[in-house]
C-alpha atoms as a PDB file:
ATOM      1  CA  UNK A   1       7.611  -6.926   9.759  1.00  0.00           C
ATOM      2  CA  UNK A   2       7.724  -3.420   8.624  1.00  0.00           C
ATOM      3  CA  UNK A   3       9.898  -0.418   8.726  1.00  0.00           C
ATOM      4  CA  UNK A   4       8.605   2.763  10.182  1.00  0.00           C
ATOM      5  CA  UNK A   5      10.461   5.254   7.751  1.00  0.00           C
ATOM      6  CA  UNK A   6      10.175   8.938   8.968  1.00  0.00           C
ATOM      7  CA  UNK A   7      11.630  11.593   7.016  1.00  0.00           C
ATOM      8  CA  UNK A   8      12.888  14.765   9.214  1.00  0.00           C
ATOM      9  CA  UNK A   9      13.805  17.546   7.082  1.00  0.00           C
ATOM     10  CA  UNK A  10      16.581  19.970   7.948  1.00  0.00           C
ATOM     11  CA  UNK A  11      19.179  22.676   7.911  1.00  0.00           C
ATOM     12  CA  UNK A  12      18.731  23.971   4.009  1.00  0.00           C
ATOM     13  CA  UNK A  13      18.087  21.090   2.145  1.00  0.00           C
ATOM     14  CA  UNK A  14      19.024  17.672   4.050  1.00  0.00           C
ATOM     15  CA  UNK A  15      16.841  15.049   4.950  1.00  0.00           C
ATOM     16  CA  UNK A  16      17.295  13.232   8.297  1.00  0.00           C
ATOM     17  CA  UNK A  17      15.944   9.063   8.569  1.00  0.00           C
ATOM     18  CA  UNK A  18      14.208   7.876  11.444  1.00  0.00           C
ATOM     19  CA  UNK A  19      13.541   4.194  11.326  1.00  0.00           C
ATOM     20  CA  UNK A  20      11.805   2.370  13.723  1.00  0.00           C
ATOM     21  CA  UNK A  21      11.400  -1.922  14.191  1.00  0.00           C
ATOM     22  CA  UNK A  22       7.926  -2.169  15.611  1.00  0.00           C
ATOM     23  CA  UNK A  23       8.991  -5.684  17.126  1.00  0.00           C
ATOM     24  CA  UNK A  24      12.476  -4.363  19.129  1.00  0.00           C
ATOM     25  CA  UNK A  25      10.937  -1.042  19.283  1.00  0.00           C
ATOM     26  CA  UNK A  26      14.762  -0.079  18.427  1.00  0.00           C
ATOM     27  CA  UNK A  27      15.302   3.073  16.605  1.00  0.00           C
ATOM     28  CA  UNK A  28      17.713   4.240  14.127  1.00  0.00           C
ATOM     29  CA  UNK A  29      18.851   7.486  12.858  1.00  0.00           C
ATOM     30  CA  UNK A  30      20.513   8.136   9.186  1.00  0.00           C
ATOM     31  CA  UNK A  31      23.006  10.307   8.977  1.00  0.00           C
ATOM     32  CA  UNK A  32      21.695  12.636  11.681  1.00  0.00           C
ATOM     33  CA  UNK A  33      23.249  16.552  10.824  1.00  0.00           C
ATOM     34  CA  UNK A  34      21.910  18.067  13.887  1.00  0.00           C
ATOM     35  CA  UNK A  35      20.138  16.593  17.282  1.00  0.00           C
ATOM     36  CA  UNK A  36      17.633  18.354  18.255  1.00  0.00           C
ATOM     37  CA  UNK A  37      14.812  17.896  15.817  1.00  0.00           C
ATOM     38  CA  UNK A  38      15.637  14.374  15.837  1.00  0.00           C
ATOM     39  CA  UNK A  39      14.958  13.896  19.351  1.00  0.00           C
ATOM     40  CA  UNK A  40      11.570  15.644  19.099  1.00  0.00           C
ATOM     41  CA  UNK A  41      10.475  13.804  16.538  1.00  0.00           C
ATOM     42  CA  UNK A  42      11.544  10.814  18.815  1.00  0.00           C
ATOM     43  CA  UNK A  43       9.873  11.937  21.616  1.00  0.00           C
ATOM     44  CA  UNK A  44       6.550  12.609  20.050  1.00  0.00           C
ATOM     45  CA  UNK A  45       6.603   9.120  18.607  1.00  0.00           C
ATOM     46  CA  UNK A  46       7.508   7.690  21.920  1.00  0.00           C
ATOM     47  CA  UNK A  47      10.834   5.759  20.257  1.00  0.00           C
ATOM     48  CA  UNK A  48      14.119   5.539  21.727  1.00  0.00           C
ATOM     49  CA  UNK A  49      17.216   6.158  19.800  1.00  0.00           C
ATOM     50  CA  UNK A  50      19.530   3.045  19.849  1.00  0.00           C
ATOM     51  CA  UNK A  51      21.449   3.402  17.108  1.00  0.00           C
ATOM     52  CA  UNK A  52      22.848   6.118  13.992  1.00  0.00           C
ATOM     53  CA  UNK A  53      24.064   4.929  10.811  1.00  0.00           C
ATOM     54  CA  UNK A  54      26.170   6.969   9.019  1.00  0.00           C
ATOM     55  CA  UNK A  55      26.812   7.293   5.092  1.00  0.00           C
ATOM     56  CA  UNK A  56      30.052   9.075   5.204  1.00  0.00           C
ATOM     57  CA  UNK A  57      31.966  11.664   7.020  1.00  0.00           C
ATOM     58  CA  UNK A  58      30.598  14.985   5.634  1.00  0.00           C
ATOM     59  CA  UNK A  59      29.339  17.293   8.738  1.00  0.00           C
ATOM     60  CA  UNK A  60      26.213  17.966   7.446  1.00  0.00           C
ATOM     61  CA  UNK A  61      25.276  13.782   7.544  1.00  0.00           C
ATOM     62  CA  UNK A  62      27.713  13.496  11.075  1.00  0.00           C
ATOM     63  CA  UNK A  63      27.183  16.760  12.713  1.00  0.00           C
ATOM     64  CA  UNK A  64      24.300  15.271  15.654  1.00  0.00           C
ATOM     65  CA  UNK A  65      26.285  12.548  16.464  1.00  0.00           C
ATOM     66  CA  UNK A  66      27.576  13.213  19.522  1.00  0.00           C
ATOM     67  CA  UNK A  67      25.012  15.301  20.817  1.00  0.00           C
ATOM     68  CA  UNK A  68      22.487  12.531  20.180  1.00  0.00           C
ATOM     69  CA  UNK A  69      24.961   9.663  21.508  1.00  0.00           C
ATOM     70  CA  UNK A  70      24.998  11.883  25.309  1.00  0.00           C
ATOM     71  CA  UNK A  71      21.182  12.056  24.913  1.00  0.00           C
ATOM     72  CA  UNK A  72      20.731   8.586  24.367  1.00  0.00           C
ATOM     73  CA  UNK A  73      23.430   6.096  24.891  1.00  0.00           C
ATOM     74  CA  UNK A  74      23.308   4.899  20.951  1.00  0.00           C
ATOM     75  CA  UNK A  75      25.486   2.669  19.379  1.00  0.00           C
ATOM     76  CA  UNK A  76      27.088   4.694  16.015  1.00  0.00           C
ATOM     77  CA  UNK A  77      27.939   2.432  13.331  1.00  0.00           C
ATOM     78  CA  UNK A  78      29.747   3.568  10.225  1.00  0.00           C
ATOM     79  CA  UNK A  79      32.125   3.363   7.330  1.00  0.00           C
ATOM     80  CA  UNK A  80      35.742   1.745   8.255  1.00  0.00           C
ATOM     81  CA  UNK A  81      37.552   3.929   6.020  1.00  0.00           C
ATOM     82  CA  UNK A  82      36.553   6.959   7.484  1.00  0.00           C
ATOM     83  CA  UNK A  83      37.200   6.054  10.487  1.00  0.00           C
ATOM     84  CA  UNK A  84      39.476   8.878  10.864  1.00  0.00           C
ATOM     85  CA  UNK A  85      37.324  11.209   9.790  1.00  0.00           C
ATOM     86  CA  UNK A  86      34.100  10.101  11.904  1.00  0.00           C
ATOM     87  CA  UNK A  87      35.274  10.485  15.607  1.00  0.00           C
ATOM     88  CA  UNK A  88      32.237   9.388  17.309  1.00  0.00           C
ATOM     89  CA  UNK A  89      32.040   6.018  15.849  1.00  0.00           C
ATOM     90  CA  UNK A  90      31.616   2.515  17.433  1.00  0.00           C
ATOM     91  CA  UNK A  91      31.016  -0.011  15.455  1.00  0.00           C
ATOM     92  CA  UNK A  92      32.943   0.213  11.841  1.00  0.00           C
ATOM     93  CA  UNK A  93      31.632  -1.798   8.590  1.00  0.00           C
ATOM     94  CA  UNK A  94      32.466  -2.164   5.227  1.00  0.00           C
ATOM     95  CA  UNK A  95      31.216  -3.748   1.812  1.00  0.00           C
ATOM     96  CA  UNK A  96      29.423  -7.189   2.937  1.00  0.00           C
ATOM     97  CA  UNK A  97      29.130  -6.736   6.227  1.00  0.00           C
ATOM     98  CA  UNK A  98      25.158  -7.306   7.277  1.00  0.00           C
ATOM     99  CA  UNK A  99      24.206  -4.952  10.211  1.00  0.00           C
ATOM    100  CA  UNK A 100      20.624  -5.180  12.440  1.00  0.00           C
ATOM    101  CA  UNK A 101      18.046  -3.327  13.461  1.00  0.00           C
ATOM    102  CA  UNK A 102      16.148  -5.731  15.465  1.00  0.00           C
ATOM    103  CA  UNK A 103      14.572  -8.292  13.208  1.00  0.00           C
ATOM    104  CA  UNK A 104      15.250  -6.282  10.091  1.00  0.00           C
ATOM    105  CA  UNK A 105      18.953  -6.765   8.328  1.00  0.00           C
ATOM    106  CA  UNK A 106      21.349  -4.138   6.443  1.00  0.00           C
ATOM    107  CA  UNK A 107      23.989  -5.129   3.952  1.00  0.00           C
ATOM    108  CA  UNK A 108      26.288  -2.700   3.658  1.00  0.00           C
ATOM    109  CA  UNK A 109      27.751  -1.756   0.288  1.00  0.00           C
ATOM    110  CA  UNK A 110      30.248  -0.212  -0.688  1.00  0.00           C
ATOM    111  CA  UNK A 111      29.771   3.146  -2.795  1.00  0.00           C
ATOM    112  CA  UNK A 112      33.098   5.438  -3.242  1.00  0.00           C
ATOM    113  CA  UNK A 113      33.136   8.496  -5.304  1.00  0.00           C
ATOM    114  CA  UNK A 114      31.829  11.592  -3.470  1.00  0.00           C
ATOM    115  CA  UNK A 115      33.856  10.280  -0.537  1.00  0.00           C
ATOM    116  CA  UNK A 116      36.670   7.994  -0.556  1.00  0.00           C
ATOM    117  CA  UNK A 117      34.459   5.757   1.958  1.00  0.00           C
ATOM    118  CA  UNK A 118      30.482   6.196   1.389  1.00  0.00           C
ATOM    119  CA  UNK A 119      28.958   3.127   2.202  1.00  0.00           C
ATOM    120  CA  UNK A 120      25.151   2.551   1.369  1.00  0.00           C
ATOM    121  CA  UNK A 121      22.677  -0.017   3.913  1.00  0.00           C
ATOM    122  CA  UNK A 122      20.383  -1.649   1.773  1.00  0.00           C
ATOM    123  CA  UNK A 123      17.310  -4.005   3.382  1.00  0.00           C
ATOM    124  CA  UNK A 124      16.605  -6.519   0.911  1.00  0.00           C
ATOM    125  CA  UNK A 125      13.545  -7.949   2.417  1.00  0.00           C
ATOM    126  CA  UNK A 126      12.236  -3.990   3.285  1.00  0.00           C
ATOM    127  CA  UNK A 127      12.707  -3.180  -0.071  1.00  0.00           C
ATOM    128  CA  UNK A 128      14.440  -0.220   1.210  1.00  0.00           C
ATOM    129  CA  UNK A 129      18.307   1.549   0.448  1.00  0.00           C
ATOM    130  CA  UNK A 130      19.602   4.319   2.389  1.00  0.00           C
ATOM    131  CA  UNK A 131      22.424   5.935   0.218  1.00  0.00           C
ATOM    132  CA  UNK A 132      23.729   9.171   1.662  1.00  0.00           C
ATOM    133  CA  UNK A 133      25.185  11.305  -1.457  1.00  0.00           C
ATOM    134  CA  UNK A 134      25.567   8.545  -4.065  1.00  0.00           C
ATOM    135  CA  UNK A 135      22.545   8.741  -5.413  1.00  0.00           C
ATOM    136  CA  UNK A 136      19.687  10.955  -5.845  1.00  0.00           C
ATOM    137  CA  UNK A 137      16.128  11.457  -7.450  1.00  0.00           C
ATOM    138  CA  UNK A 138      17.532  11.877 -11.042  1.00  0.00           C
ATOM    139  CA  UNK A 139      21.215  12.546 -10.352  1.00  0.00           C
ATOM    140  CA  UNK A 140      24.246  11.180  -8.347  1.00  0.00           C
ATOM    141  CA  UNK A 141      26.871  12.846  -5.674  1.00  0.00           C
ATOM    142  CA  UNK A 142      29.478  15.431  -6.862  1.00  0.00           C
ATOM    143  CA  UNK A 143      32.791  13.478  -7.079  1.00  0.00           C
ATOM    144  CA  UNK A 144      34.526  14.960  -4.079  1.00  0.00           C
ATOM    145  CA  UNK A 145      36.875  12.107  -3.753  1.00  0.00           C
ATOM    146  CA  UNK A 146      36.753   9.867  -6.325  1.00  0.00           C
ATOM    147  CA  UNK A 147      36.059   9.131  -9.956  1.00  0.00           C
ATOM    148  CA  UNK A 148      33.210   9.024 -12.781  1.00  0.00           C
ATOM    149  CA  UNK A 149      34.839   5.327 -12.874  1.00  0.00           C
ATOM    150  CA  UNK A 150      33.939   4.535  -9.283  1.00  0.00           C
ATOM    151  CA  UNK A 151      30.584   6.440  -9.738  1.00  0.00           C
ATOM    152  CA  UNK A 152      29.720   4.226 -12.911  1.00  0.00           C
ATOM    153  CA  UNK A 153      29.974   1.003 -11.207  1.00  0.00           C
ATOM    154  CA  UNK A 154      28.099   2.768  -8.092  1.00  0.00           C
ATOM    155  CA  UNK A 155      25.145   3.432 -10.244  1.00  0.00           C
ATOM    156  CA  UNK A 156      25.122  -0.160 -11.750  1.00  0.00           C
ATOM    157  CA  UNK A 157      24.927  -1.518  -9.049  1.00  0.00           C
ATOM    158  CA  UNK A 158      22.769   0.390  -7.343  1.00  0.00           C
ATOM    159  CA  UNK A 159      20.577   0.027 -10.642  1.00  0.00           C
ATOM    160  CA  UNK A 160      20.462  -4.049 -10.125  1.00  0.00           C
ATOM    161  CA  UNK A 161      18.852  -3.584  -6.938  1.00  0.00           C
ATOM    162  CA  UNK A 162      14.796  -4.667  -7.502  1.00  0.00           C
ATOM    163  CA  UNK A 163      13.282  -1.494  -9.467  1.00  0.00           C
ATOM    164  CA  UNK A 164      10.188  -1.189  -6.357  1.00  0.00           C
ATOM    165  CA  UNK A 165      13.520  -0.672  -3.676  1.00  0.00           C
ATOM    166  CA  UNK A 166      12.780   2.642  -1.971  1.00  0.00           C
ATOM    167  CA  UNK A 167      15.963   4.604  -2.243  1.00  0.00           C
ATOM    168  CA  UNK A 168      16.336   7.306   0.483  1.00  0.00           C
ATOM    169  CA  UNK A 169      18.954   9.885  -0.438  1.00  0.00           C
ATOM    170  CA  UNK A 170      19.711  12.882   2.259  1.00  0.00           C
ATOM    171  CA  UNK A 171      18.771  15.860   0.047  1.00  0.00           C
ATOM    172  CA  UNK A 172      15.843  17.446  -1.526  1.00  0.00           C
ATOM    173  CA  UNK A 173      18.011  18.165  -4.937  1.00  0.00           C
ATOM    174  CA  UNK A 174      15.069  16.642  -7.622  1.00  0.00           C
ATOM    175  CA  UNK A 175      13.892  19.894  -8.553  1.00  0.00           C
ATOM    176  CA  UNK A 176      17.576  21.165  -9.410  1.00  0.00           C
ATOM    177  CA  UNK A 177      18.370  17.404 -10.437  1.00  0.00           C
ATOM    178  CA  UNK A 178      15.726  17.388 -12.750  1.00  0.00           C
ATOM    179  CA  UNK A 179      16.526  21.114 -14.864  1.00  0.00           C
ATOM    180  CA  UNK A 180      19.674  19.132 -15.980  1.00  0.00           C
ATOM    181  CA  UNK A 181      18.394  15.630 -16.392  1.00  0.00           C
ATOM    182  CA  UNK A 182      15.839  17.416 -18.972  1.00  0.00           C
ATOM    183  CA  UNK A 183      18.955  19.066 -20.408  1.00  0.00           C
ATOM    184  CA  UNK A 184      21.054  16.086 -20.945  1.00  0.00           C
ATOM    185  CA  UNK A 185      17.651  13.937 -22.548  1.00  0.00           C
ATOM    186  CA  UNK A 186      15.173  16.494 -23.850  1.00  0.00           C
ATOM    187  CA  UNK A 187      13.313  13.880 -25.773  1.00  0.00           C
ATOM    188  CA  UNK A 188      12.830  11.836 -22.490  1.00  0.00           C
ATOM    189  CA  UNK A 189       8.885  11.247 -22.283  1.00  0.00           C
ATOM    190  CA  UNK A 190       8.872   9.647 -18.552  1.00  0.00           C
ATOM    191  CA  UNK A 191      11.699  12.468 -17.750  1.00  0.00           C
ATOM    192  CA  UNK A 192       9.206  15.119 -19.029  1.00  0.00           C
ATOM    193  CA  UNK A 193       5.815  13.366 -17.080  1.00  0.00           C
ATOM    194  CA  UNK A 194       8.261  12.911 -14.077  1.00  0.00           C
ATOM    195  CA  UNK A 195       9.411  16.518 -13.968  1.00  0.00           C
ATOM    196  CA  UNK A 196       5.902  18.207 -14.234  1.00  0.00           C
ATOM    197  CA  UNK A 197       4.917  16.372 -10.621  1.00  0.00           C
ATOM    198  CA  UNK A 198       8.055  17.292  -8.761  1.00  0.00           C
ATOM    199  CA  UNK A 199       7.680  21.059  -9.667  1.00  0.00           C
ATOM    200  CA  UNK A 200       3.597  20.754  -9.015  1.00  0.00           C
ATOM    201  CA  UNK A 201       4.891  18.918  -5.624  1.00  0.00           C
ATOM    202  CA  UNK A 202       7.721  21.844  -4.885  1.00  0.00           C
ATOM    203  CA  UNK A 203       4.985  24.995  -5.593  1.00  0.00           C
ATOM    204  CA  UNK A 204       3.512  22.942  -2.386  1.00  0.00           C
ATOM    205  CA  UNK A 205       6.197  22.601  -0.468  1.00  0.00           C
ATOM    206  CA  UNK A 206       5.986  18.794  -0.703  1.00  0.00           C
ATOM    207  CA  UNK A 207       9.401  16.392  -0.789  1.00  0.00           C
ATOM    208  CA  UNK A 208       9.751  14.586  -3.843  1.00  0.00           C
ATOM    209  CA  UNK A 209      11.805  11.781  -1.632  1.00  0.00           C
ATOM    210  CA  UNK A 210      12.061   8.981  -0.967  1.00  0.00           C
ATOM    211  CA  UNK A 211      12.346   7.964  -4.868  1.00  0.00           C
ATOM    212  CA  UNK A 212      12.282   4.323  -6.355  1.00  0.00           C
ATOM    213  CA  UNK A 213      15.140   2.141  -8.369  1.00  0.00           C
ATOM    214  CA  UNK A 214      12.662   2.048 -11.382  1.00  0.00           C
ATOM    215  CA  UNK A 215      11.893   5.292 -11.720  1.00  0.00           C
ATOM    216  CA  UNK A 216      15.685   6.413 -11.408  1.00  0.00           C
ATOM    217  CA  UNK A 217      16.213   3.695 -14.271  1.00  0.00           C
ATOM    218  CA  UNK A 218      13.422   5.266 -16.617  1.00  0.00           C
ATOM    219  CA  UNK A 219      14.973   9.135 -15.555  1.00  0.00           C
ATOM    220  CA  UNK A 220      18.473   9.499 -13.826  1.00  0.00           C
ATOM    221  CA  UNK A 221      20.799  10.682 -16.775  1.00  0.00           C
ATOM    222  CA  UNK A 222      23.877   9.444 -14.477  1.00  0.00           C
ATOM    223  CA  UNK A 223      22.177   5.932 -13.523  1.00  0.00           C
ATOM    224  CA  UNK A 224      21.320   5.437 -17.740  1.00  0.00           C
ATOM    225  CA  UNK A 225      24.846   6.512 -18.794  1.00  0.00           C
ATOM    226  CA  UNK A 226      26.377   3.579 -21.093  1.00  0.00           C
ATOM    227  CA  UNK A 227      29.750   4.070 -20.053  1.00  0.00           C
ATOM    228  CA  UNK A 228      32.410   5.918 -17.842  1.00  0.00           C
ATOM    229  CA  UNK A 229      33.182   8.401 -20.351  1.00  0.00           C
ATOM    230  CA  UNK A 230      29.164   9.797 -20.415  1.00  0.00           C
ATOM    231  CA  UNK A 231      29.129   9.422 -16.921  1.00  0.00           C
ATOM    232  CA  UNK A 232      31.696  11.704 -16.528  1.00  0.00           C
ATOM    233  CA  UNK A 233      30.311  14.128 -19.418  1.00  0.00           C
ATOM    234  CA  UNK A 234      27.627  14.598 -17.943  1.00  0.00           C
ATOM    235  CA  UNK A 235      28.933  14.873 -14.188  1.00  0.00           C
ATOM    236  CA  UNK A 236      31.235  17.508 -15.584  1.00  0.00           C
ATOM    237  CA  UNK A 237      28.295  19.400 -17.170  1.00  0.00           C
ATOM    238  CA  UNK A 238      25.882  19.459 -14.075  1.00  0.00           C
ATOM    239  CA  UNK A 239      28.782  20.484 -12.242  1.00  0.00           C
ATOM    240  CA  UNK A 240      28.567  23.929 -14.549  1.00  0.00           C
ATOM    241  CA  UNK A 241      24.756  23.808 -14.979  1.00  0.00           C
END
């Protein structure tokens, strides 16, 4: 059994996750920020929406929710502790928890920093991670609501998962990502290689998502910090790059 993983690009910069079990035939959405392009893409694939899994509570991951819940009857699962903050949600999870979409199985994880609750569904047998704003091709979430502590032990983790997992952030940031990453290790050779293909891929308008665990390992300055204190250095300086 195989994911279907299709990537549905809107608003600015955000990408949208549509992931289909060929067995079920059910359908989820990640972090859906608007409807409507979401349920073409649906359509023209012939899926039906069952379910959207949310990240965190940010509008621009939240924002279709409801419209695509009328549309379709799904089931919204997402983090506990933003409950509060997520109106639309059913089903609430939190680090351990092991959610379905039909034969294929999510464990949730727990990843605080750029919101108090971001959680992250990884599929260990799809090789596959869905992380919202924790990580990203060669940089990490802005630390909204937590700190470079939490987002240290975020990107260990994250960095212990097998280096061929997929990792499917929600923004096309890797050319931006990159500028500083090059910055912060100028003598970097795979950083360098990596860097010429995403801005050969951007002249062409091509995404340079999803990324992999191994390559993030080899080029994410924030994912190959060495403690909490360069973490933060170097959060601090992309913040001003």
């Amino acid at each position: 059994m195989t994911l279907e993983i299709v990537r549905i690009p809107v608003l600015t910069d955000n990408y949208i996750w549509l992931v289909h079990e060929p067995v079920s035939r059910e359908t989820m959405v990640v972090d859906p920020a608007v409807a409507a392009p979401v349920l073409a893409e649906a359509d023209k694939r012939g899926w039906r929406i069952t379910d959207i899994w949310n990240t965190h509570w940010h509008p621009d991951h939240t924002g279709g929710n409801a419209e695509l819940k009328a549309a379709t009857g799904c089931l919204i699962t997402g983090p506990r502790a933003e409950r509060a903050r997520i109106m639309t949600l059913d089903r609430l999870v939190f680090e351990g928890d092991v959610v379905t979409l039909g034969a294929a199985h999510a464990t949730v994880m727990d990843v605080p920093a750029h919101t108090a609750g971001h959680i992250a569904y990884h599929f260990a047998s799809e090789h596959a991670v869905f992380v919202g704003d924790t990580l990203f091709a060669m940089g990490c979430g802005r630390l909204f609501e937590g700190t470079p502590a939490q987002m240290f032990i975020n990107m260990q983790r994250l960095g212990a998962l097998p280096p061929e997992t997929q990792v499917y952030c929600a923004h096309e940031y890797t050319q931006s990502n990159g500028r500083y990453a090059l910055h912060a290790e100028p003598d970097n050779a795979a950083l360098i290689s990596r860097m010429a293909e995403v801005d050969l891929k951007r002249a062409r308008g091509e995404p340079t998502v999803p990324t992999n665990i191994g390559l993030e390992l080899a080029t994410n300055p924030f994912m190959r910090a060495t403690s909490v204190e360069e973490l933060a250095a170097r959060r601090a300086a992309k913040d001003s790059f």
